[in-house]
PDB file of N, CA and C in Angstrom:
ATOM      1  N   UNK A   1     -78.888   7.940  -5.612  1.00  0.00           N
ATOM      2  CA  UNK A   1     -79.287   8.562  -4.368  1.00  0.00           C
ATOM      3  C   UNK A   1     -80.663   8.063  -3.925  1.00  0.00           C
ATOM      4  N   UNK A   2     -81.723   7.823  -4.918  1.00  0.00           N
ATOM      5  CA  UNK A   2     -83.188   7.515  -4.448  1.00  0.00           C
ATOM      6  C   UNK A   2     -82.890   5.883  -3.966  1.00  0.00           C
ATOM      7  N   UNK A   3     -82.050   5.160  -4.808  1.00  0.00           N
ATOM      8  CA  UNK A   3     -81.876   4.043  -3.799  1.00  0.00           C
ATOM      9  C   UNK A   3     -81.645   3.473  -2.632  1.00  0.00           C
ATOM     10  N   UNK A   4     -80.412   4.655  -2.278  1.00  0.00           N
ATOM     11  CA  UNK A   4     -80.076   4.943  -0.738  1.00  0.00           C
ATOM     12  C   UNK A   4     -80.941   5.189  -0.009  1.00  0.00           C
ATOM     13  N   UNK A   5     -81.599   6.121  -0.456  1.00  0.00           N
ATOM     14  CA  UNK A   5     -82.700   6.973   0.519  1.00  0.00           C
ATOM     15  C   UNK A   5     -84.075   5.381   0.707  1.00  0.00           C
ATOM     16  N   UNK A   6     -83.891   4.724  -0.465  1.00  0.00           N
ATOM     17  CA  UNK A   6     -84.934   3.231   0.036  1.00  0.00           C
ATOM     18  C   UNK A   6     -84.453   2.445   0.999  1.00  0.00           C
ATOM     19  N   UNK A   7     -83.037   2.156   0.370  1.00  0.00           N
ATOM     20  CA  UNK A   7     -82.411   1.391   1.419  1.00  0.00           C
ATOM     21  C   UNK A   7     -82.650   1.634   2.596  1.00  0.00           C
ATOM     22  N   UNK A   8     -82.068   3.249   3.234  1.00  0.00           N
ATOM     23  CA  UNK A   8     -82.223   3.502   4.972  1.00  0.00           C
ATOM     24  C   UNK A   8     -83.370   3.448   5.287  1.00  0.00           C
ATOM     25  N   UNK A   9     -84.364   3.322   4.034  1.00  0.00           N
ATOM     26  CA  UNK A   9     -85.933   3.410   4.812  1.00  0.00           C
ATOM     27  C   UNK A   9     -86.436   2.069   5.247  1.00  0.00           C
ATOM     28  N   UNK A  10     -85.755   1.347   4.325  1.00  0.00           N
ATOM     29  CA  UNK A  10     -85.873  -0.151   4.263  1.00  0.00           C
ATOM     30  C   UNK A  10     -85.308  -0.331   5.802  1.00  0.00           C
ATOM     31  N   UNK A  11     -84.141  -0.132   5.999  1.00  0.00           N
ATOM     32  CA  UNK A  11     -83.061  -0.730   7.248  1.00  0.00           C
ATOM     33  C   UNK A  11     -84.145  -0.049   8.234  1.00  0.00           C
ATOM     34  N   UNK A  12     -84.551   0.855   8.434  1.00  0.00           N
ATOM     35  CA  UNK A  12     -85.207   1.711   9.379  1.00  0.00           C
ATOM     36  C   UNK A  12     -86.837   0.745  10.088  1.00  0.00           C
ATOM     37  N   UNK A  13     -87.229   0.823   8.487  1.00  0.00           N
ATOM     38  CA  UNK A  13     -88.403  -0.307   9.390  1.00  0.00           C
ATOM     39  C   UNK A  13     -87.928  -1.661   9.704  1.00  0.00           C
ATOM     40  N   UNK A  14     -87.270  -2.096   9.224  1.00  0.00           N
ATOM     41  CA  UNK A  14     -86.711  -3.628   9.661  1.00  0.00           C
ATOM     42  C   UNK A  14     -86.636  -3.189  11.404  1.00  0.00           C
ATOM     43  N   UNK A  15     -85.491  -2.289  11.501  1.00  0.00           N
ATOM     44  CA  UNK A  15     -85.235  -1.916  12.947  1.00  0.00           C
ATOM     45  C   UNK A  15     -86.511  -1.960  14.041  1.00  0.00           C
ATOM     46  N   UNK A  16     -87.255  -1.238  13.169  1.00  0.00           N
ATOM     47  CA  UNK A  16     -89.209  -1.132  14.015  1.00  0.00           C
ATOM     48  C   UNK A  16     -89.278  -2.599  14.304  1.00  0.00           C
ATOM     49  N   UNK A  17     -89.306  -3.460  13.161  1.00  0.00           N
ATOM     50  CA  UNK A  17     -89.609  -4.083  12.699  1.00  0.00           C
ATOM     51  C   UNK A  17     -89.223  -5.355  14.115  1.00  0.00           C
ATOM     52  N   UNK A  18     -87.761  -5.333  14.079  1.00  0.00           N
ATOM     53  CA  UNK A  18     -87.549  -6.036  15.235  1.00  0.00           C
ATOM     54  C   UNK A  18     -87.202  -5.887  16.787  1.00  0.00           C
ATOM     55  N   UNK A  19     -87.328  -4.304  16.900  1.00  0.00           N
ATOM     56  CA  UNK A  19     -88.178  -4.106  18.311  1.00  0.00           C
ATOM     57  C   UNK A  19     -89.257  -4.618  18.494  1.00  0.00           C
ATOM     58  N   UNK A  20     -90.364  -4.483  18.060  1.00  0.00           N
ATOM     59  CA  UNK A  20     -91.928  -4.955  17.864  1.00  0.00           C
ATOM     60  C   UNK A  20     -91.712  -6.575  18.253  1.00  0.00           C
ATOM     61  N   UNK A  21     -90.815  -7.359  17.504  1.00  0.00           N
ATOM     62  CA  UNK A  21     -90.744  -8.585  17.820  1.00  0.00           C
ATOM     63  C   UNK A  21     -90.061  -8.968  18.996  1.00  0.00           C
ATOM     64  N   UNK A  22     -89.673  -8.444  19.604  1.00  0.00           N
ATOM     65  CA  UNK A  22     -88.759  -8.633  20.865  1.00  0.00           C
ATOM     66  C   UNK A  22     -89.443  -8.577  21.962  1.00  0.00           C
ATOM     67  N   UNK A  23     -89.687  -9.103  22.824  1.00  0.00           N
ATOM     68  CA  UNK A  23     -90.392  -9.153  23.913  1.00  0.00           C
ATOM     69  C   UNK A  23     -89.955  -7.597  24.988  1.00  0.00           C
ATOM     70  N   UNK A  24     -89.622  -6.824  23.967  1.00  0.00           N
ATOM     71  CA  UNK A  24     -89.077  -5.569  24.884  1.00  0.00           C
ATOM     72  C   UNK A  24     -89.574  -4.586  24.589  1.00  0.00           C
ATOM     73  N   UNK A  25     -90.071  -3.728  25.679  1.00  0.00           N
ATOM     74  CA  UNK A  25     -91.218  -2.753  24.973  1.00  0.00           C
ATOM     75  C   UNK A  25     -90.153  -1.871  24.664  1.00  0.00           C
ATOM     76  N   UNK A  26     -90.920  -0.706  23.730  1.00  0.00           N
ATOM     77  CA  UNK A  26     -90.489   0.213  22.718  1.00  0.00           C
ATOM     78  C   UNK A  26     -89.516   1.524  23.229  1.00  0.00           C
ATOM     79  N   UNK A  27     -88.223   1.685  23.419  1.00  0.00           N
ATOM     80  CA  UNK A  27     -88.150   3.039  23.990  1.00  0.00           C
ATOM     81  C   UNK A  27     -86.590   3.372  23.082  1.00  0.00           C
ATOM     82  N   UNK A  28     -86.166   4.711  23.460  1.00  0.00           N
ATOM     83  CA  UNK A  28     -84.962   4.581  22.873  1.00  0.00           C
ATOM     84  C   UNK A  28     -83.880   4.004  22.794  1.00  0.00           C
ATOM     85  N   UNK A  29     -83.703   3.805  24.663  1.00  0.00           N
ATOM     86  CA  UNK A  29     -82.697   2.769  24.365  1.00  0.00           C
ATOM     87  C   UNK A  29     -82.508   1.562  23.339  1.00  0.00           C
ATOM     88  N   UNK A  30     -83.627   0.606  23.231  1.00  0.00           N
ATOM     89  CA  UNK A  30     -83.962  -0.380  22.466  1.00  0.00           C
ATOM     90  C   UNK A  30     -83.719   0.274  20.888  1.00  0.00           C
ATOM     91  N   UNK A  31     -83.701   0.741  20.351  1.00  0.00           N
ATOM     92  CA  UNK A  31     -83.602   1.720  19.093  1.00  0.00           C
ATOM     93  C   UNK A  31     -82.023   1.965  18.947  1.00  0.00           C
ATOM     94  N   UNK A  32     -81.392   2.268  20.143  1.00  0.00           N
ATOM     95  CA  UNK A  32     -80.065   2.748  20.044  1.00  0.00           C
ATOM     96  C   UNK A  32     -79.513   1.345  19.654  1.00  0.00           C
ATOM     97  N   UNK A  33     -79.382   0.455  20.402  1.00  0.00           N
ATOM     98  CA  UNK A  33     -79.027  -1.186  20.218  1.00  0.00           C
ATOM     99  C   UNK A  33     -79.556  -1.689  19.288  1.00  0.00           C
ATOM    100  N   UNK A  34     -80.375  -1.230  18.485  1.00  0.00           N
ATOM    101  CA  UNK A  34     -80.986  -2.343  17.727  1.00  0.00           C
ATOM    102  C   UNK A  34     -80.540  -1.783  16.129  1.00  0.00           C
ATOM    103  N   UNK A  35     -80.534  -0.122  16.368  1.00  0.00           N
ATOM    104  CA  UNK A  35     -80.043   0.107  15.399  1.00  0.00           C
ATOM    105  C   UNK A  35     -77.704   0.421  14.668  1.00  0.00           C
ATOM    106  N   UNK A  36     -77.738   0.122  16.194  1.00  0.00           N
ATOM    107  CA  UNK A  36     -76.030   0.084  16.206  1.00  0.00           C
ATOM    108  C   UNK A  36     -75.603  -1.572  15.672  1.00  0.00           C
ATOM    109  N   UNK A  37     -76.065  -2.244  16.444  1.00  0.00           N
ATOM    110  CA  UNK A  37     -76.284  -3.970  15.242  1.00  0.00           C
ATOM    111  C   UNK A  37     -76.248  -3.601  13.933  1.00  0.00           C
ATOM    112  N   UNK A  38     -77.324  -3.235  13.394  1.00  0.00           N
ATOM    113  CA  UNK A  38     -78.316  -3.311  11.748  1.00  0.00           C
ATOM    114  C   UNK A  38     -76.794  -2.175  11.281  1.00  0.00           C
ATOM    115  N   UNK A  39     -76.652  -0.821  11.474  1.00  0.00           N
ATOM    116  CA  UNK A  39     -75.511  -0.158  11.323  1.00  0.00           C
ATOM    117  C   UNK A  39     -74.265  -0.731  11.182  1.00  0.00           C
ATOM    118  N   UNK A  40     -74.166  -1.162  12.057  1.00  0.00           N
ATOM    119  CA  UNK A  40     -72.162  -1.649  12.302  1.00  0.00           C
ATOM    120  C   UNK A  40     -72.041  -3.158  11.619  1.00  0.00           C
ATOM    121  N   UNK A  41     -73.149  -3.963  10.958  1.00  0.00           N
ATOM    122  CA  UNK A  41     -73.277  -4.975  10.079  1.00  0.00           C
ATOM    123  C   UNK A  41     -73.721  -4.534   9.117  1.00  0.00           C
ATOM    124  N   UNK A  42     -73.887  -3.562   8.364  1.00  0.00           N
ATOM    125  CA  UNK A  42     -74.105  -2.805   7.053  1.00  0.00           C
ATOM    126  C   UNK A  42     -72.540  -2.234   6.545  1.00  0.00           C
ATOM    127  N   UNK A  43     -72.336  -1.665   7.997  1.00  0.00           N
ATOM    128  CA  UNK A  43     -71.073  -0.959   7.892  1.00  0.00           C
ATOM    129  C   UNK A  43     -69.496  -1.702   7.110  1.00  0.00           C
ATOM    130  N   UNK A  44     -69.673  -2.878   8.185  1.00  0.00           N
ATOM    131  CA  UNK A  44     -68.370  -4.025   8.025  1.00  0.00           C
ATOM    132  C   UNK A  44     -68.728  -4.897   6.589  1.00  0.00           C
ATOM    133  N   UNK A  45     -70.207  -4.988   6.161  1.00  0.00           N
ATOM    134  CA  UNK A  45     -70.233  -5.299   4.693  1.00  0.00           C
ATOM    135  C   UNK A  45     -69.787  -5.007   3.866  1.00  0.00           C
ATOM    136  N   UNK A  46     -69.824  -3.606   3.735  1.00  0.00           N
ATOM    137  CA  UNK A  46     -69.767  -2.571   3.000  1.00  0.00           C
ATOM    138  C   UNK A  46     -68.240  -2.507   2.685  1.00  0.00           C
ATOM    139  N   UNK A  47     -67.490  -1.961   4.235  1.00  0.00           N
ATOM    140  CA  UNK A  47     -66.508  -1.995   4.562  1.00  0.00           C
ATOM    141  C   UNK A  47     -64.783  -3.481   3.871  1.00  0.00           C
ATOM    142  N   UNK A  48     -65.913  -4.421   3.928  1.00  0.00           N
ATOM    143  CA  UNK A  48     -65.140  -5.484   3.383  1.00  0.00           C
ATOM    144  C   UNK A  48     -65.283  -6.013   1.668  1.00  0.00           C
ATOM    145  N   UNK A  49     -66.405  -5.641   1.536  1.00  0.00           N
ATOM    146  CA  UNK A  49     -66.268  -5.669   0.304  1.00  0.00           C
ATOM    147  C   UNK A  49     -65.797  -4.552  -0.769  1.00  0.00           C
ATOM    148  N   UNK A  50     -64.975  -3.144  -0.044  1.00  0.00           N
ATOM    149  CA  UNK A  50     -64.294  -2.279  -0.822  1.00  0.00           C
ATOM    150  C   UNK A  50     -63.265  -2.899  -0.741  1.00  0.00           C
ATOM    151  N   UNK A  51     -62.824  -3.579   0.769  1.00  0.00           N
ATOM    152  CA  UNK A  51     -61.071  -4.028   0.890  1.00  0.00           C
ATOM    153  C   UNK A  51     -60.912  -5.133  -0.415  1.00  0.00           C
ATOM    154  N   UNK A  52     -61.875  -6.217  -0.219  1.00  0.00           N
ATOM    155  CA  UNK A  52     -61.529  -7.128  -1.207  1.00  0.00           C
ATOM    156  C   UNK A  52     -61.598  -6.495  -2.708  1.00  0.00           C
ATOM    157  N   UNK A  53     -62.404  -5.715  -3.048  1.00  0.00           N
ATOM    158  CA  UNK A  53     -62.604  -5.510  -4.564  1.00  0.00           C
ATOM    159  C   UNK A  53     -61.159  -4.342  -4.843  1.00  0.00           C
ATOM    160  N   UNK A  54     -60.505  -3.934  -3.642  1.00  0.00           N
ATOM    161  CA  UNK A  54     -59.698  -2.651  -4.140  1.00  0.00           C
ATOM    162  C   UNK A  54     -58.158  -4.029  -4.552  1.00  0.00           C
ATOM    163  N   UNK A  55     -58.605  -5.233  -4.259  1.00  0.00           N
ATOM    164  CA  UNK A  55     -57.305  -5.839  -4.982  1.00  0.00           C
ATOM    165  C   UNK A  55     -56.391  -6.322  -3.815  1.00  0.00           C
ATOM    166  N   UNK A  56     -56.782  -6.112  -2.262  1.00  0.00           N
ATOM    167  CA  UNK A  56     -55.914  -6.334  -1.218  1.00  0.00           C
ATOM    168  C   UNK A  56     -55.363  -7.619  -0.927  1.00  0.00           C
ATOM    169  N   UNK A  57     -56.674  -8.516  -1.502  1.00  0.00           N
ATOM    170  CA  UNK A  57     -56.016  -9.895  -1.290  1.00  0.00           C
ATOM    171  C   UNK A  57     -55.571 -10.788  -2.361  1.00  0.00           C
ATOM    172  N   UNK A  58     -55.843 -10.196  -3.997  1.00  0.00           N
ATOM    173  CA  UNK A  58     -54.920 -10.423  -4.926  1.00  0.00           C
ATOM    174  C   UNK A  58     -53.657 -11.322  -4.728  1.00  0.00           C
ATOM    175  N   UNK A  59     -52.575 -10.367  -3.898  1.00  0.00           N
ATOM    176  CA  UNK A  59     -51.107 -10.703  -4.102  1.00  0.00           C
ATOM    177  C   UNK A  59     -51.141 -11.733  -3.135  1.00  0.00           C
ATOM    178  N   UNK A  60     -52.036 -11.999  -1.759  1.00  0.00           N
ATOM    179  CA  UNK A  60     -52.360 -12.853  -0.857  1.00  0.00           C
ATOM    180  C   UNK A  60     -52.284 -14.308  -1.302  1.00  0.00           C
ATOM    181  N   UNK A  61     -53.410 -14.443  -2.134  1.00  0.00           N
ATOM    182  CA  UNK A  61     -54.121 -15.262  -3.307  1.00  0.00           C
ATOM    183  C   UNK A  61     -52.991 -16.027  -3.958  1.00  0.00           C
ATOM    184  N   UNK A  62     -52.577 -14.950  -4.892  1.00  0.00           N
ATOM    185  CA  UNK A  62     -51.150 -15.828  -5.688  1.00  0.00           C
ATOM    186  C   UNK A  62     -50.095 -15.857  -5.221  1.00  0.00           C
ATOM    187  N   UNK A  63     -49.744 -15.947  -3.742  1.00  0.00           N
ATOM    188  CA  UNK A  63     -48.589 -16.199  -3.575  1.00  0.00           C
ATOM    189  C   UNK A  63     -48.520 -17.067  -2.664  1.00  0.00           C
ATOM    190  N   UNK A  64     -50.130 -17.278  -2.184  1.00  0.00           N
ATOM    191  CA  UNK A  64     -50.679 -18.807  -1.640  1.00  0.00           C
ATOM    192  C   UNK A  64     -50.905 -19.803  -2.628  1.00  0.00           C
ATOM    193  N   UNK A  65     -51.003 -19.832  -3.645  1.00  0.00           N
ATOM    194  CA  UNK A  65     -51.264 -20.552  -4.991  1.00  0.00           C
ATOM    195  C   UNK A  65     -49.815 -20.996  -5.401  1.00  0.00           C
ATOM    196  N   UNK A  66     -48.896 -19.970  -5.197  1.00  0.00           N
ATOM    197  CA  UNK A  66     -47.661 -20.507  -5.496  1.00  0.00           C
ATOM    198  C   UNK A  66     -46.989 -21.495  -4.726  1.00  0.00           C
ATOM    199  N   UNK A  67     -47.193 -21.007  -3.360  1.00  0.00           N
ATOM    200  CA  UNK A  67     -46.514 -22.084  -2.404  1.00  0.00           C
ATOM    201  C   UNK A  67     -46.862 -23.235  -2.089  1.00  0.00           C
ATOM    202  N   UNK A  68     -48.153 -23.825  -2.709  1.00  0.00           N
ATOM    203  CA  UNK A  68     -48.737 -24.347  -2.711  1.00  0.00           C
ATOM    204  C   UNK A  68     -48.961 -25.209  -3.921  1.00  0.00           C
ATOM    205  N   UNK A  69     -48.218 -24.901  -5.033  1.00  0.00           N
ATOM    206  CA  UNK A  69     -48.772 -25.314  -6.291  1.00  0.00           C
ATOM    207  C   UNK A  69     -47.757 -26.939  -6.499  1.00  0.00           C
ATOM    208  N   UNK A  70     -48.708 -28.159  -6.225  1.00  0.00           N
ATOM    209  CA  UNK A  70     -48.039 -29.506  -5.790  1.00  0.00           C
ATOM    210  C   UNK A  70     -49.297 -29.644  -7.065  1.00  0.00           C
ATOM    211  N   UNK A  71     -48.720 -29.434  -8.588  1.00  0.00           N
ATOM    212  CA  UNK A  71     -49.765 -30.369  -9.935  1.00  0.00           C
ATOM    213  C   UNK A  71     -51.485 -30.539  -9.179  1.00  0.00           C
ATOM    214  N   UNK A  72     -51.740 -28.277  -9.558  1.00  0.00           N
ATOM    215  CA  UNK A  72     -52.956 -28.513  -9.374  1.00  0.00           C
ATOM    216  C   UNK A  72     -53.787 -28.770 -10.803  1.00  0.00           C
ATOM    217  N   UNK A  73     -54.899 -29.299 -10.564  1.00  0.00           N
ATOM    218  CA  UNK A  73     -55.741 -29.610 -11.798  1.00  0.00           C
ATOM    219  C   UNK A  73     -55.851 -28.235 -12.431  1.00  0.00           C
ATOM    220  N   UNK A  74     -55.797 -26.955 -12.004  1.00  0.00           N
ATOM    221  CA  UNK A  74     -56.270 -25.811 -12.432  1.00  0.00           C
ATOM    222  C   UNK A  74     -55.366 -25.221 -13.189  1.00  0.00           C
ATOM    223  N   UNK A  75     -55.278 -24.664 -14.258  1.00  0.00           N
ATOM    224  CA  UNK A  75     -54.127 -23.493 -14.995  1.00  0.00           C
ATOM    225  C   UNK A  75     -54.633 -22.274 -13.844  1.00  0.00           C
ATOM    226  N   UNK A  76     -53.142 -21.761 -13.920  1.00  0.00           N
ATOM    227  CA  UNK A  76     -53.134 -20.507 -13.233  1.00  0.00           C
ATOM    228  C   UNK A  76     -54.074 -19.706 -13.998  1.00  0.00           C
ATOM    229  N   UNK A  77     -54.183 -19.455 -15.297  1.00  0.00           N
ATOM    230  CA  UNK A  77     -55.000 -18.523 -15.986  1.00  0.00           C
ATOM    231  C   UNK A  77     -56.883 -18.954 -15.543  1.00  0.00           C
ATOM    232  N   UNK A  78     -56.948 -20.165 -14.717  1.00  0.00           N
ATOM    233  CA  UNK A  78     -58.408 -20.625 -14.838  1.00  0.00           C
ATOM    234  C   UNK A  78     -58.347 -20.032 -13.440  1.00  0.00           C
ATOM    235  N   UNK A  79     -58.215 -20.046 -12.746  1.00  0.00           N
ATOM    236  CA  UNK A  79     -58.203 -19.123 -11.218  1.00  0.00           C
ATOM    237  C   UNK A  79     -58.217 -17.529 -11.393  1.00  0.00           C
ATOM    238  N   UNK A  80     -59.769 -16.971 -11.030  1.00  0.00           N
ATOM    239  CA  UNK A  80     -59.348 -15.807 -11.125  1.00  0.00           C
ATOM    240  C   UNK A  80     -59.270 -14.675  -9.377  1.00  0.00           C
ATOM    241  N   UNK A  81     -58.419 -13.634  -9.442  1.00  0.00           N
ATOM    242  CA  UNK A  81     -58.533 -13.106  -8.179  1.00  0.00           C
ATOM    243  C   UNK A  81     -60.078 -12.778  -7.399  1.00  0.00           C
ATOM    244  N   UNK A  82     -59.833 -12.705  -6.382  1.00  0.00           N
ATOM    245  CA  UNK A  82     -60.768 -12.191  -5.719  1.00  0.00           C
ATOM    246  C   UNK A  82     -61.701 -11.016  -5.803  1.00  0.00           C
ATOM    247  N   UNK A  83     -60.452  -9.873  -6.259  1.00  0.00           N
ATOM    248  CA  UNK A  83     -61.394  -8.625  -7.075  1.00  0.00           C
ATOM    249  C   UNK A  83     -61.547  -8.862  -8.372  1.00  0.00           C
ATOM    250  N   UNK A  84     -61.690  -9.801  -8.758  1.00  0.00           N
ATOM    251  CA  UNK A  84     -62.394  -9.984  -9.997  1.00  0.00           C
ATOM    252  C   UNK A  84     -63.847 -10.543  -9.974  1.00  0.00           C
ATOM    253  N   UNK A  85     -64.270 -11.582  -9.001  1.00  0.00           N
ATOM    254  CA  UNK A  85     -65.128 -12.327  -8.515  1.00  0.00           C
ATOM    255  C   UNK A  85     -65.877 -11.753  -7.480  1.00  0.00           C
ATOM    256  N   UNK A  86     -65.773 -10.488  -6.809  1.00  0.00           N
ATOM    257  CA  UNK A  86     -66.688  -9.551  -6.466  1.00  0.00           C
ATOM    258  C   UNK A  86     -67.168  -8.097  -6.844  1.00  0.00           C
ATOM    259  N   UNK A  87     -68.355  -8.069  -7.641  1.00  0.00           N
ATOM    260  CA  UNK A  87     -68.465  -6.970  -8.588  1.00  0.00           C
ATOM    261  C   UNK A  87     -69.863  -6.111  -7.419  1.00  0.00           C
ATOM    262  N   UNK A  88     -69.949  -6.354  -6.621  1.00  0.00           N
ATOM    263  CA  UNK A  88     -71.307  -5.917  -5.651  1.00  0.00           C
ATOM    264  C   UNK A  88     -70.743  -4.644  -5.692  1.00  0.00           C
ATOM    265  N   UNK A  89     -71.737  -3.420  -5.784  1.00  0.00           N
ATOM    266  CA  UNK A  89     -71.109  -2.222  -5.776  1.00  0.00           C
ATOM    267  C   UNK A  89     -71.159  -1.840  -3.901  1.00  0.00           C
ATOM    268  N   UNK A  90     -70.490  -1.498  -3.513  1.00  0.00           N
ATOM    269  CA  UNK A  90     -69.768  -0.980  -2.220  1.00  0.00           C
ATOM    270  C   UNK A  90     -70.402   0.332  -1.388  1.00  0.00           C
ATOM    271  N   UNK A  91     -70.741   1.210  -2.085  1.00  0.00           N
ATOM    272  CA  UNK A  91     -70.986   2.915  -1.844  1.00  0.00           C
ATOM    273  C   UNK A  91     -71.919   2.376  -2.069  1.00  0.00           C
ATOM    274  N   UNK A  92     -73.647   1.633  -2.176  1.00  0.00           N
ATOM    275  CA  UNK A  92     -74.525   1.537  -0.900  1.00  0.00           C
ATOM    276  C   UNK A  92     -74.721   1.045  -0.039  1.00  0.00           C
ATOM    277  N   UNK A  93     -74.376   0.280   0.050  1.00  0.00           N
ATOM    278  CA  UNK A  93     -73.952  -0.352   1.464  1.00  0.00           C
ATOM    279  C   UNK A  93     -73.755   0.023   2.432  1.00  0.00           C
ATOM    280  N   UNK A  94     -72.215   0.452   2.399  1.00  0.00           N
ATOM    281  CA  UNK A  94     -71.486   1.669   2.968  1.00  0.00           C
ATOM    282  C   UNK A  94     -72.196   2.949   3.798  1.00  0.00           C
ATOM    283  N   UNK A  95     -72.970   3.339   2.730  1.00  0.00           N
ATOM    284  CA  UNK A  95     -73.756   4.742   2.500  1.00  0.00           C
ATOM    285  C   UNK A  95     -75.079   4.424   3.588  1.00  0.00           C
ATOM    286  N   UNK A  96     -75.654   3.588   3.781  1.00  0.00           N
ATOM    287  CA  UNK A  96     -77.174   2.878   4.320  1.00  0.00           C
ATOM    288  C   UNK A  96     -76.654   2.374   5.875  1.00  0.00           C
ATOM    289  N   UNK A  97     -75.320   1.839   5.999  1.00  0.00           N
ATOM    290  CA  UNK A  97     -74.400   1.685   6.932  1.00  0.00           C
ATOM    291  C   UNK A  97     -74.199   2.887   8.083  1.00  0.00           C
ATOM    292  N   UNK A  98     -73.688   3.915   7.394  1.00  0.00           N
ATOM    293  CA  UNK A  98     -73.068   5.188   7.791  1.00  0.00           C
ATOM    294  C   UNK A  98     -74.134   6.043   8.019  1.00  0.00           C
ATOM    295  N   UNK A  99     -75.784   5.752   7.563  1.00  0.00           N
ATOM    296  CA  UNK A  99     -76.813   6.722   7.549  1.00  0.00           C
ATOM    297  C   UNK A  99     -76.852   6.022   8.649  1.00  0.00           C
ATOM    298  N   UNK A 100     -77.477   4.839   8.999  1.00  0.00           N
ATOM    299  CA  UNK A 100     -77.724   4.268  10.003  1.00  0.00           C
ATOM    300  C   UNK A 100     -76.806   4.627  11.788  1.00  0.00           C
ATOM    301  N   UNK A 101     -75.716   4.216  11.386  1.00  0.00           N
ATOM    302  CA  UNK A 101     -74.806   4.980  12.590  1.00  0.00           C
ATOM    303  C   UNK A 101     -75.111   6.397  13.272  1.00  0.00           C
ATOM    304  N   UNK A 102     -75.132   7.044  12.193  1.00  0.00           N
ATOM    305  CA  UNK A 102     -75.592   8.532  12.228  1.00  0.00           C
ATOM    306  C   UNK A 102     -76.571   9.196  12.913  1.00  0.00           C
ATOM    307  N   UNK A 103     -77.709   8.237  12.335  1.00  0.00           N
ATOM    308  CA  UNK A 103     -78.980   8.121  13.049  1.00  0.00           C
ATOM    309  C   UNK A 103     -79.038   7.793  14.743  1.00  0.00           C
ATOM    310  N   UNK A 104     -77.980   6.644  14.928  1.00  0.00           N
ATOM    311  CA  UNK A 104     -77.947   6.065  15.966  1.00  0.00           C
ATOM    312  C   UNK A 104     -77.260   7.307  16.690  1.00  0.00           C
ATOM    313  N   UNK A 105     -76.462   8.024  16.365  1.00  0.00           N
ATOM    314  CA  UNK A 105     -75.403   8.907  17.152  1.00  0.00           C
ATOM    315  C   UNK A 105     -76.703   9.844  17.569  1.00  0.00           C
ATOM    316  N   UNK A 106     -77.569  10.391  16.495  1.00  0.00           N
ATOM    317  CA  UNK A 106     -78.330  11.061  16.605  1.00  0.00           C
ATOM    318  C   UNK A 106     -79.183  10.882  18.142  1.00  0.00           C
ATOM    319  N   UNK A 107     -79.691   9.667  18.098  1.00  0.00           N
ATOM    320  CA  UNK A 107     -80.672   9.011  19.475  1.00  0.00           C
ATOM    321  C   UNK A 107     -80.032   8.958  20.775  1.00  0.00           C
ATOM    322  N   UNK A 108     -78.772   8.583  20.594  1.00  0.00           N
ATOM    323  CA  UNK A 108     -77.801   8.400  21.360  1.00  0.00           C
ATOM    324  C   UNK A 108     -77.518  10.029  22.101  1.00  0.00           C
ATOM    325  N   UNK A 109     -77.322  10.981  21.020  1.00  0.00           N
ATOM    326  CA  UNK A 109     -76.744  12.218  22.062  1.00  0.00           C
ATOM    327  C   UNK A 109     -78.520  12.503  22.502  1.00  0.00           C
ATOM    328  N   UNK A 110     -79.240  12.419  22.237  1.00  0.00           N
ATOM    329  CA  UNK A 110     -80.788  12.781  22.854  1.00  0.00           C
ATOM    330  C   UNK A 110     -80.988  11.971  23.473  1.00  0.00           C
ATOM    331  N   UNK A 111     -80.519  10.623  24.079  1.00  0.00           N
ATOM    332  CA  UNK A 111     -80.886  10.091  24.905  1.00  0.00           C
ATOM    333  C   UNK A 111     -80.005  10.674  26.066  1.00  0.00           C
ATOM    334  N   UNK A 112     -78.636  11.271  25.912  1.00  0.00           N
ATOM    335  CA  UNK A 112     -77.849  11.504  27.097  1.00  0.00           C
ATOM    336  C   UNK A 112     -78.358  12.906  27.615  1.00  0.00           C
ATOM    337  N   UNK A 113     -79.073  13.779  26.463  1.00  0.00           N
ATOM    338  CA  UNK A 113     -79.838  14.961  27.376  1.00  0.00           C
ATOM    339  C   UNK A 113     -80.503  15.259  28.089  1.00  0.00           C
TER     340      UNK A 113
END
């Protein structure tokens, strides 16, 4: 949990971070956009690396390997799947992703008041 809570703090000033650099002065709107980017590319990280590690493209994998298999140099046993070869844990990502959105929803309904 204390990692998370670095992470969004982390994502949060980056966000400052690149308003400030933008030739656009500071207001909410700019915050809403800048932080729905940094969000919805945390999000789809996150997001894709549960699909691949839950094994989805496994059967994909070897049954492209099969149709395909014209005397490859490789033993099937030396090829390993895809969720094997991504061990990045998912739920922070995800989690720093979804705070972020949140946040944004947050600015977003106070900007429409």
């Amino acid at each position: 949990m204390k990692k998370i809570a670095i992470g969004a703090a982390i994502v949060q000033i980056l966000i400052f971070v690149t308003i400030a650099l933008r030739d656009e002065p500071f207001s909410l709107l700019s915050y809403i956009n800048t932080s729905f980017i940094f969000g919805g590319i945390l999000t789809f990280i996150g997001a894709t690396i549960y699909v691949v590690q839950s094994g989805f493209f496994d059967i994909f994998t070897i049954s492209i390997r099969k149709a395909f298999h014209v005397r490859s140099t490789f033993d099937r046993d030396e090829m390993r799947a895809p969720s094997e070869l991504l061990s990045i844990p998912f739920i922070p990502v995800l989690s720093i992703g979804s705070f972020t959105i949140l946040l944004m929803g947050v600015a977003l309904f106070s900007y429409y008041q």
